[in-house]
N, C-alpha and C. Protein backbone atom coordinates (compact mmCIF):
# COMPACT_ATOMS: atom_id res chain seq x y z
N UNK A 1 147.77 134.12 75.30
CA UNK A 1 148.14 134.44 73.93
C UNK A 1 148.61 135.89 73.92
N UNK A 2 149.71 136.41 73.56
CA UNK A 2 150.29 137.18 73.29
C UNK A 2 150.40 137.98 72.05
N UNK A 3 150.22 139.09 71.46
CA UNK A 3 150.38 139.50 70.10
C UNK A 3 150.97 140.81 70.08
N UNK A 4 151.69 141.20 69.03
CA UNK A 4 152.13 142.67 69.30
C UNK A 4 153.00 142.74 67.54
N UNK A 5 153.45 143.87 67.76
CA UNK A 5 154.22 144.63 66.72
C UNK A 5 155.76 143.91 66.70
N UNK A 6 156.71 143.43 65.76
CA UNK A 6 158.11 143.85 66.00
C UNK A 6 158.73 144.85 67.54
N UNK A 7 159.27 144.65 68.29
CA UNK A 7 159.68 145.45 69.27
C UNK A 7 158.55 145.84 70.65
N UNK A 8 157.79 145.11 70.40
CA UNK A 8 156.47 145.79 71.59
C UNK A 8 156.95 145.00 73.14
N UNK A 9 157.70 143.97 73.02
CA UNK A 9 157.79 143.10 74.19
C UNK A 9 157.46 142.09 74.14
N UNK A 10 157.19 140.99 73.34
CA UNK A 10 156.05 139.83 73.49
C UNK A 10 156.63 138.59 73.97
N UNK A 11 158.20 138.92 73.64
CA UNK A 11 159.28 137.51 73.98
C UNK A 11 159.46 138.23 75.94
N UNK A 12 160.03 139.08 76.03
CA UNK A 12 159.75 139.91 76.97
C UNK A 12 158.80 139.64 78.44
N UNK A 13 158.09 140.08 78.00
CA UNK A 13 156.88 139.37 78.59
C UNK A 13 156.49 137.89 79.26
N UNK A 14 156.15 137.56 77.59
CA UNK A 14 156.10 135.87 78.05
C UNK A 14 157.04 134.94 78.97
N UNK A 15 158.56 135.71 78.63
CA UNK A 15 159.17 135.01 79.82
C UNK A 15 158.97 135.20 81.33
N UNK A 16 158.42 136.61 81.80
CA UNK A 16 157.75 137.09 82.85
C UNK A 16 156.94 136.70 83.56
N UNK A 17 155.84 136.74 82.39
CA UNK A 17 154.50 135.29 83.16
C UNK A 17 154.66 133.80 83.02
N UNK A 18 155.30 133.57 82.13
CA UNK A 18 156.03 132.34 82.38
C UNK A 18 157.01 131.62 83.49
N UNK A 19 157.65 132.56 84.25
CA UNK A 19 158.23 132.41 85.56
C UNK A 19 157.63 132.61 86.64
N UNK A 20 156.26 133.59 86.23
CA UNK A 20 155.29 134.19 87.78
C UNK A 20 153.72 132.72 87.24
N UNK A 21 153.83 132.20 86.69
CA UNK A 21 152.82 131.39 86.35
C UNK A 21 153.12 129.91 86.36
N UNK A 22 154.64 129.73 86.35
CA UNK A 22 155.33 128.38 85.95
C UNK A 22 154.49 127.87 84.33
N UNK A 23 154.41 128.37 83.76
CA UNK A 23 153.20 127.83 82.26
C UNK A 23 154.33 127.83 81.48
N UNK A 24 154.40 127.02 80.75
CA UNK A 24 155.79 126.85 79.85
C UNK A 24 155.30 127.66 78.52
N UNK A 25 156.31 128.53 77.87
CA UNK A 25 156.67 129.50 76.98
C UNK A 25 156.42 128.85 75.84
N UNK A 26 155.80 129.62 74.46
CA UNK A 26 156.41 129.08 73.18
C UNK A 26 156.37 130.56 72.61
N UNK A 27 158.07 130.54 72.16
CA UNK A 27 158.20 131.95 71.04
C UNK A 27 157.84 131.52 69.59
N UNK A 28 157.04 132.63 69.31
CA UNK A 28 156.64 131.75 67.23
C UNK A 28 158.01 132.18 66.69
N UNK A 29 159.04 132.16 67.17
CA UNK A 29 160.51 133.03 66.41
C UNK A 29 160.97 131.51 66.48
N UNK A 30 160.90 130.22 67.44
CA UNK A 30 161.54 129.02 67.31
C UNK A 30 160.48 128.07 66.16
N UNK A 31 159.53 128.83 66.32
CA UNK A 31 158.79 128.24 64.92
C UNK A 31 158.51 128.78 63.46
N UNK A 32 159.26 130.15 63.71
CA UNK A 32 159.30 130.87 62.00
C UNK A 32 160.61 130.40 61.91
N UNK A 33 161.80 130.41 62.25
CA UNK A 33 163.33 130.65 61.79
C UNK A 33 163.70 129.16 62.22
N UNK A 34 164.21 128.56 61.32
CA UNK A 34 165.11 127.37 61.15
C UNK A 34 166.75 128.32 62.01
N UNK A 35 167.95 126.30 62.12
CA UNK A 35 168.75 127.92 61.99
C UNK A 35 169.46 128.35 60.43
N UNK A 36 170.78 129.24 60.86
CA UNK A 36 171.23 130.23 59.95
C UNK A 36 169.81 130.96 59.40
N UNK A 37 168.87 131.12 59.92
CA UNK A 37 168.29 132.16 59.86
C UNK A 37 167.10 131.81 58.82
N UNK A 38 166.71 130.63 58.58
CA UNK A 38 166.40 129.64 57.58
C UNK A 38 164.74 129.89 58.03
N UNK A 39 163.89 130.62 57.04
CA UNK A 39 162.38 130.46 57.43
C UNK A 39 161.63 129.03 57.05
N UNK A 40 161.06 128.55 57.51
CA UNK A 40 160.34 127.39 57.45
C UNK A 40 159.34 127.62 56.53
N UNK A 41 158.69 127.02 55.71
CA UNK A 41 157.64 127.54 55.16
C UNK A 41 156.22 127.20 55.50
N UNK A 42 155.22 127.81 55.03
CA UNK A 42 154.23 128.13 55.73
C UNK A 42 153.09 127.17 56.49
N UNK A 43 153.20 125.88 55.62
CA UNK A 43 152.75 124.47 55.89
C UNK A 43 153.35 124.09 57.27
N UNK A 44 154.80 124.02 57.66
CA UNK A 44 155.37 123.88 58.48
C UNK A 44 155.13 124.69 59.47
N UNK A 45 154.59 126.18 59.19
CA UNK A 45 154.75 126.98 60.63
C UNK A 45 152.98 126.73 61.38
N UNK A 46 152.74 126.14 60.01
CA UNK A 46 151.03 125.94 60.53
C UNK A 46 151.11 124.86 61.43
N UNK A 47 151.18 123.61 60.81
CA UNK A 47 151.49 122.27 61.68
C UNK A 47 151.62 122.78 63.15
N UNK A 48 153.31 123.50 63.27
CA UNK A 48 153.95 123.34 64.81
C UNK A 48 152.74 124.33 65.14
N UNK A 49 152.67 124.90 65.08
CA UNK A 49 151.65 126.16 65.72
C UNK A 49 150.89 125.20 66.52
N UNK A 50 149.67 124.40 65.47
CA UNK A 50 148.64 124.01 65.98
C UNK A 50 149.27 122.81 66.76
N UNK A 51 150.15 122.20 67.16
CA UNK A 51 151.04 121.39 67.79
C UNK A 51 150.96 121.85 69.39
N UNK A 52 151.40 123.00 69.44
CA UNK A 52 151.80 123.95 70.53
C UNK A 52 150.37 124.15 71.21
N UNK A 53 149.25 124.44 70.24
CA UNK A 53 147.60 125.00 70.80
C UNK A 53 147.26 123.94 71.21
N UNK A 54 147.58 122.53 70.76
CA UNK A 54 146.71 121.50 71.24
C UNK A 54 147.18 120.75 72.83
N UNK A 55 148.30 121.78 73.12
CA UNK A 55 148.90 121.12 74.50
C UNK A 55 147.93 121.88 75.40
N UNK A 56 148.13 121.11 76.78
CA UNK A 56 146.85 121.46 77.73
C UNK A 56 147.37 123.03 78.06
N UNK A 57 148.19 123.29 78.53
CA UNK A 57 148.76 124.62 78.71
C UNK A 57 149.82 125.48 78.03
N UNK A 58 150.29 126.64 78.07
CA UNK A 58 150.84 127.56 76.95
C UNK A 58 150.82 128.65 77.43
N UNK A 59 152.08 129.89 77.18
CA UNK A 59 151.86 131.06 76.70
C UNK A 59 152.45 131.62 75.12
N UNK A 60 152.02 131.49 74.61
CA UNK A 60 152.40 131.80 73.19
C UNK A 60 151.87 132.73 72.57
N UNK A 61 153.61 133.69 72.45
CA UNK A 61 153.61 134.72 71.98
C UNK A 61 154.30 134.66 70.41
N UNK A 62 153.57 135.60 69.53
CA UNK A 62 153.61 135.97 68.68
C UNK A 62 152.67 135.89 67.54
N UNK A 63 152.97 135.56 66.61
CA UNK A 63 152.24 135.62 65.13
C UNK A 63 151.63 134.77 64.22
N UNK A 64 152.00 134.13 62.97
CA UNK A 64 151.53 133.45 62.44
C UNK A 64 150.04 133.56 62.46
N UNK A 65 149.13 134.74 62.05
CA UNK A 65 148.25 134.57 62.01
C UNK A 65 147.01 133.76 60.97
N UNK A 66 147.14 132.91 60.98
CA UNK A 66 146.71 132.23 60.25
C UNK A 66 146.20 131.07 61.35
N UNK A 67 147.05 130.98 62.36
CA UNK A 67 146.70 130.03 63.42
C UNK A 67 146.21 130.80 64.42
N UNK A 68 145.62 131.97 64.61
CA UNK A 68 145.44 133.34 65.65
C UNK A 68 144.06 132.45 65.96
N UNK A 69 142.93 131.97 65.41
CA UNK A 69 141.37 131.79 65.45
C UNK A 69 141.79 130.20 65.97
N UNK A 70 142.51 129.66 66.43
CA UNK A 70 142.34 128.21 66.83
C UNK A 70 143.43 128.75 68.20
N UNK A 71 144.38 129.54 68.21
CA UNK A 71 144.74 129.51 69.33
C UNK A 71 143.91 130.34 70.49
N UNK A 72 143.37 131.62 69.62
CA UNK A 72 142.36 132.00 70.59
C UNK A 72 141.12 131.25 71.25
N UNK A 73 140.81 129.83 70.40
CA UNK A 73 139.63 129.80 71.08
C UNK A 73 140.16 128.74 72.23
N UNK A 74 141.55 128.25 72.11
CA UNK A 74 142.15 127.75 73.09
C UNK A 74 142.77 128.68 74.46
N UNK A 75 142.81 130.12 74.16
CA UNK A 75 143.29 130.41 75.20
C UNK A 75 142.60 131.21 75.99
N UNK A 76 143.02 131.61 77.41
CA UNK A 76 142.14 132.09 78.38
C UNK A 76 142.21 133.59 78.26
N UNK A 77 143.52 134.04 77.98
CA UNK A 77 143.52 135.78 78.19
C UNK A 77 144.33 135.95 76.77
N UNK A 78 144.01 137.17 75.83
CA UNK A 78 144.56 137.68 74.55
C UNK A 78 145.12 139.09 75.56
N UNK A 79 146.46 139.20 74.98
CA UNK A 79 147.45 140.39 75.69
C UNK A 79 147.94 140.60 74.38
N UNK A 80 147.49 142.18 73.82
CA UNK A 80 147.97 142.61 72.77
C UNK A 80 149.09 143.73 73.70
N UNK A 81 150.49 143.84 72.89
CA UNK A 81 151.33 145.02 73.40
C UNK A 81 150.95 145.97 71.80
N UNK A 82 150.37 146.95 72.04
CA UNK A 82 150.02 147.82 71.20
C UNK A 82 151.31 149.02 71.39
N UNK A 83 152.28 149.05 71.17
CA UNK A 83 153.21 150.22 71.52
C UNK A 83 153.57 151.10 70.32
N UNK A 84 153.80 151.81 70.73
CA UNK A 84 154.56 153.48 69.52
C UNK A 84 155.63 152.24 68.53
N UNK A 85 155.27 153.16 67.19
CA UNK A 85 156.40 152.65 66.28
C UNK A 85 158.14 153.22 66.55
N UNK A 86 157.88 154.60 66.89
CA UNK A 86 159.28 155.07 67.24
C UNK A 86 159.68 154.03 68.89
N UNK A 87 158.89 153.24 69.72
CA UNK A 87 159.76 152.82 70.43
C UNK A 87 160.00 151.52 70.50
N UNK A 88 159.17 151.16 69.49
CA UNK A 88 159.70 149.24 68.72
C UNK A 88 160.78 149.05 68.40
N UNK A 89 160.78 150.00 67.44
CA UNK A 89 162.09 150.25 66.65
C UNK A 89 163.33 150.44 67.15
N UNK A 90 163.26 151.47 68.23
CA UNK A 90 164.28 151.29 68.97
C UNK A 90 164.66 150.31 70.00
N UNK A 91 164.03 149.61 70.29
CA UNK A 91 164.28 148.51 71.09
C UNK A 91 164.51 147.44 69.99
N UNK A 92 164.33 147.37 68.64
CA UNK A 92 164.57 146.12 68.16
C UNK A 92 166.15 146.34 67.73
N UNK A 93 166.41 147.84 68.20
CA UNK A 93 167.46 148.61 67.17
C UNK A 93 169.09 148.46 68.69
N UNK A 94 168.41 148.68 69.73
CA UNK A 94 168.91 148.12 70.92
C UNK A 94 169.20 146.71 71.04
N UNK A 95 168.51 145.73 70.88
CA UNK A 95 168.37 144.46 71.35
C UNK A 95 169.43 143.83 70.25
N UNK A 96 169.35 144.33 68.40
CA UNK A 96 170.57 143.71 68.02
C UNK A 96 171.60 144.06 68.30
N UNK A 97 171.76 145.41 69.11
CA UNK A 97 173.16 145.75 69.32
C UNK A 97 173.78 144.94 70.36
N UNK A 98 172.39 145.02 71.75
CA UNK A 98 173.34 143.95 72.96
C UNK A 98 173.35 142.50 72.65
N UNK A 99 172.89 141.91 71.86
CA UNK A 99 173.10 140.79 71.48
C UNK A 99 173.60 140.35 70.29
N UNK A 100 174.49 141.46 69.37
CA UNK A 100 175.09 141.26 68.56
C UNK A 100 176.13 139.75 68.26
N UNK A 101 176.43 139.42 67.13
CA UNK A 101 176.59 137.77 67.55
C UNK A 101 176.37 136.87 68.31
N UNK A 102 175.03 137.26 69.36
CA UNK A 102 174.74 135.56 69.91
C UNK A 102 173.59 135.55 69.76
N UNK A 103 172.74 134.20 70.01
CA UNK A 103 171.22 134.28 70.23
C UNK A 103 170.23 134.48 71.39
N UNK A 104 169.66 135.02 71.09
CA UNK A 104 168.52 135.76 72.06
C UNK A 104 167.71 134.57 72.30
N UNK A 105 167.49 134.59 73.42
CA UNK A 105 166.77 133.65 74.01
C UNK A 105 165.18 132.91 73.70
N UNK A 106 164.49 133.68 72.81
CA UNK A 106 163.61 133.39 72.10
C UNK A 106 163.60 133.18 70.61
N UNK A 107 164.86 133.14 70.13
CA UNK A 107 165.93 132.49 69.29
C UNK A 107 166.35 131.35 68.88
N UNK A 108 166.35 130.35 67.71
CA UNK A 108 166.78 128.94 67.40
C UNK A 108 167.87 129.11 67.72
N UNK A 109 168.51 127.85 68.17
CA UNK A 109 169.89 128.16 67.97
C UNK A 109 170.69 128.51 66.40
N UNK A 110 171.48 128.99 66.06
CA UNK A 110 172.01 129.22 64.70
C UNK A 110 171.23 130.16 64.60
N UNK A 111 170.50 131.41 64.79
CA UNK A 111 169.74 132.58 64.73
C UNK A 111 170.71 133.49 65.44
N UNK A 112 171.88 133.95 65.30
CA UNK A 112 172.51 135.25 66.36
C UNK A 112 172.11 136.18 65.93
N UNK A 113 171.96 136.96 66.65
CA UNK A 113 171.76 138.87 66.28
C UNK A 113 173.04 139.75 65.22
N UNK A 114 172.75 140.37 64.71
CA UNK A 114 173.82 140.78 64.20
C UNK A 114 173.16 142.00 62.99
N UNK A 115 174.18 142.37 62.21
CA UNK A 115 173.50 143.61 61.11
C UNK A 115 173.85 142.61 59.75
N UNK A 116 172.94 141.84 59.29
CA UNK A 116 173.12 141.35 58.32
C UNK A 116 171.71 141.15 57.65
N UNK A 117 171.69 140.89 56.42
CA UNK A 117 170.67 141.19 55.61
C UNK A 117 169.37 140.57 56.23
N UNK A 118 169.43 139.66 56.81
CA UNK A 118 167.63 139.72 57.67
C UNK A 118 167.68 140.48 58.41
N UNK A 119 168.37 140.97 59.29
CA UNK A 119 168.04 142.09 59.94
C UNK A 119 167.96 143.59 59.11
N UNK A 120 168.27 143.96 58.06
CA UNK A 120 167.67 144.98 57.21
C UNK A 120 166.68 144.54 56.70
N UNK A 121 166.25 143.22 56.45
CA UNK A 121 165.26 142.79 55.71
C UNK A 121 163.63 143.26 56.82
N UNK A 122 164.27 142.45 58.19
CA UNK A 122 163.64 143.38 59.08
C UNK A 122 162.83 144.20 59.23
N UNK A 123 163.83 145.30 59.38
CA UNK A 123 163.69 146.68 59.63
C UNK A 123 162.69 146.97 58.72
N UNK A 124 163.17 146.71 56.94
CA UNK A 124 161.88 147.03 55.96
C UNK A 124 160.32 146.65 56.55
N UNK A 125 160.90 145.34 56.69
CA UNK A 125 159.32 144.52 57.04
C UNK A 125 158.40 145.78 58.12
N UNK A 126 159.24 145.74 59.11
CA UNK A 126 158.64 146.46 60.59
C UNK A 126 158.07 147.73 59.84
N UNK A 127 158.29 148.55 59.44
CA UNK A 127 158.46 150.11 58.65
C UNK A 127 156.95 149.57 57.09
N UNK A 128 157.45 148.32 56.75
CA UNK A 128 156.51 148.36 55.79
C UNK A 128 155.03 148.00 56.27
N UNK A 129 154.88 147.00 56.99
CA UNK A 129 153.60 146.46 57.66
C UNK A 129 153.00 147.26 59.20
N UNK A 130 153.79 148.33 59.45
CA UNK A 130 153.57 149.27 60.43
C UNK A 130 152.19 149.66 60.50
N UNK A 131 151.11 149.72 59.43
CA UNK A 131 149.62 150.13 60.01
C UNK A 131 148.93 148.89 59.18
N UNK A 132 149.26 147.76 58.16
CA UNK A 132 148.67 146.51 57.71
C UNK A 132 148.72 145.67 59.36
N UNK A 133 149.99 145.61 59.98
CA UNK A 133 149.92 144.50 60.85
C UNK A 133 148.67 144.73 61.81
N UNK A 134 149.08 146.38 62.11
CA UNK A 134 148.46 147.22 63.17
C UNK A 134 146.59 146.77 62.94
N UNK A 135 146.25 146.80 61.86
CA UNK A 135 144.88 146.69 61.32
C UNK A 135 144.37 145.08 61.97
N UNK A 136 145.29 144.20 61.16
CA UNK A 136 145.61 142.72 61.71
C UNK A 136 145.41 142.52 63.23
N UNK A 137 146.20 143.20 64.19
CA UNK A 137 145.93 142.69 65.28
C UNK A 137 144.31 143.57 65.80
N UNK A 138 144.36 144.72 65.15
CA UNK A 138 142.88 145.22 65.72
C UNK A 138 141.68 144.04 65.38
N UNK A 139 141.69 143.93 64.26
CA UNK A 139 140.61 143.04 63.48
C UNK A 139 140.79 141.60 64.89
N UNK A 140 141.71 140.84 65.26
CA UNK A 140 141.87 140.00 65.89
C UNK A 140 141.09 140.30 67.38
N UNK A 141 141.77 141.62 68.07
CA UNK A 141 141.16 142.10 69.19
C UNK A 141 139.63 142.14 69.13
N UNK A 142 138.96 142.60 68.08
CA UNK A 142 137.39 142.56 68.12
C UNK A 142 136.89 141.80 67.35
N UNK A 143 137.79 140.59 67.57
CA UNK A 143 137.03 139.45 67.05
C UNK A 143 137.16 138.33 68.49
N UNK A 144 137.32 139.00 69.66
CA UNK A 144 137.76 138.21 70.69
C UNK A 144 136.20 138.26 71.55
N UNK A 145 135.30 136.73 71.50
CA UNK A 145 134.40 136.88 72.49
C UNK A 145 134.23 137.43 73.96
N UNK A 146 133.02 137.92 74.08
CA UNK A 146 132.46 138.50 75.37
C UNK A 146 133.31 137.63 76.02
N UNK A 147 133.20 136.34 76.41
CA UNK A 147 133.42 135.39 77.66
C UNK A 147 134.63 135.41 77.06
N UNK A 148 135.93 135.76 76.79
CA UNK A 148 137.01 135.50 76.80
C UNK A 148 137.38 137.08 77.54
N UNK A 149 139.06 136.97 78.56
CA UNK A 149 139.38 138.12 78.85
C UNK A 149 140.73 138.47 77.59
N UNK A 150 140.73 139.86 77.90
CA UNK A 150 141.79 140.74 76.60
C UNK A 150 142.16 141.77 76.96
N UNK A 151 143.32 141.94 76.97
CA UNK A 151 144.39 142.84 77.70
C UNK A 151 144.93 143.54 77.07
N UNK A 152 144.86 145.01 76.78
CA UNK A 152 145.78 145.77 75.62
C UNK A 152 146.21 146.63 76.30
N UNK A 153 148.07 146.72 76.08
CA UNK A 153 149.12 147.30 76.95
C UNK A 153 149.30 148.71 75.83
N UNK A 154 149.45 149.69 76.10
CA UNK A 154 149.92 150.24 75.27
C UNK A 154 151.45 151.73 75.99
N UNK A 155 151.90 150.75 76.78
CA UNK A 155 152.93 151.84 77.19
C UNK A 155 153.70 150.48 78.20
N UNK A 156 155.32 151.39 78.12
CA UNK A 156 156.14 149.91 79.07
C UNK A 156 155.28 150.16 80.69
N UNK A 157 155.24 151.57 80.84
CA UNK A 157 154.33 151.58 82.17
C UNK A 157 153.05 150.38 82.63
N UNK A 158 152.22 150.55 81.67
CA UNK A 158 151.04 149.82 81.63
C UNK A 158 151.74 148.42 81.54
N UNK A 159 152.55 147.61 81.23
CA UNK A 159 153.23 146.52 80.95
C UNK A 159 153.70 146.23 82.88
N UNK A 160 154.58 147.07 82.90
CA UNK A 160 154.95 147.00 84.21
C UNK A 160 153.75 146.67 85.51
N UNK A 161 153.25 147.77 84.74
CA UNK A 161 152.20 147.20 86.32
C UNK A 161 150.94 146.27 86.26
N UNK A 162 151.20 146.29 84.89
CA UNK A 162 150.44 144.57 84.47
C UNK A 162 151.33 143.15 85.47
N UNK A 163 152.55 143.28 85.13
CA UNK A 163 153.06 142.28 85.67
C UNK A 163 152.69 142.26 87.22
N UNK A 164 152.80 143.60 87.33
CA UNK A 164 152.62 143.95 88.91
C UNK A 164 152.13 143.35 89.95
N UNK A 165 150.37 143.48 89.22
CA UNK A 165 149.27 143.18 89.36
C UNK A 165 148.96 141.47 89.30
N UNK A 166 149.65 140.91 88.00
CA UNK A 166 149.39 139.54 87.16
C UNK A 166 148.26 139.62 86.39
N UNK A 167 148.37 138.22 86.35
CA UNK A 167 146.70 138.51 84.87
C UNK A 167 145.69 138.24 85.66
């Protein structure tokens, strides 16, 4: 299980240990965004979620916390990317530029990158929930039992030689 900020790495990542693990991937971005950019609503993102937790194996990164307490008690290791707001931002601020009109791989199809009003909508979001989310994933982290392991990255260094290493 994977969790992090807007921009911390979590699509990133997961494809990483997903190739050094063979464990098949789920981004919560193919389960928040319909396409043309179309959010699903919240009944719906619950369903697939718990869809995804009830398969024997997984790495699934991202959000929807509302399903955070059923996927944790399904999964083996919690990997929070705890990173700087100034370098989320710029990587989320990077990533629409190199992928400007197409989709990113943790992406529906009909989701391209681009500067259009969800992506300012975005940016607000990231900037507005910057120490609510931050609280969110803490509260999650120490709510993670003794007998479970939990991994908190907080630099691309520490990321790197996480992979390095493996889990």
């Amino acid at each position: 299980m994977i969790v992090g900020q807007p921009g911390s790495g979590k699509s990133t990542l997961a494809r990483a240990l997903g190739q050094s693990t063979g464990l098949p991937v789920m981004h919560i971005d193919h389960i928040h965004w319909m396409p043309g950019w179309v959010e699903r609503d919240r009944a719906a993102k619950t369903r697939l979620c718990h869809e995804v937790e009830a398969r024997e194996t997984w790495i699934f990164e991202g959000g929807h916390s509302a399903t955070w307490p059923n996927r944790l008690a399904r999964a083996d290791l919690l990997i929070w990317l705890d990173l700087p707001l100034p370098l989320r931002f710029w990587r989320v601020i990077r990533r629409t530029v190199a992928w400007h009109g197409r989709n990113r791989p943790d992406l529906p199809d009909g989701c391209p990158e681009g500067f259009h009003g969800e992506t300012l909508a975005f940016w607000r979001f990231i900037w507005r929930t910057r120490h609510s989310a931050r609280q969110g994933l803490q509260r999650l982290w120490d709510s993670v039992p003794p007998d479970k392991r939990r991994i908190r990255l907080t630099s691309p260094a520490a990321v790197r030689r996480f992979l390095q290493t493996g889990p």
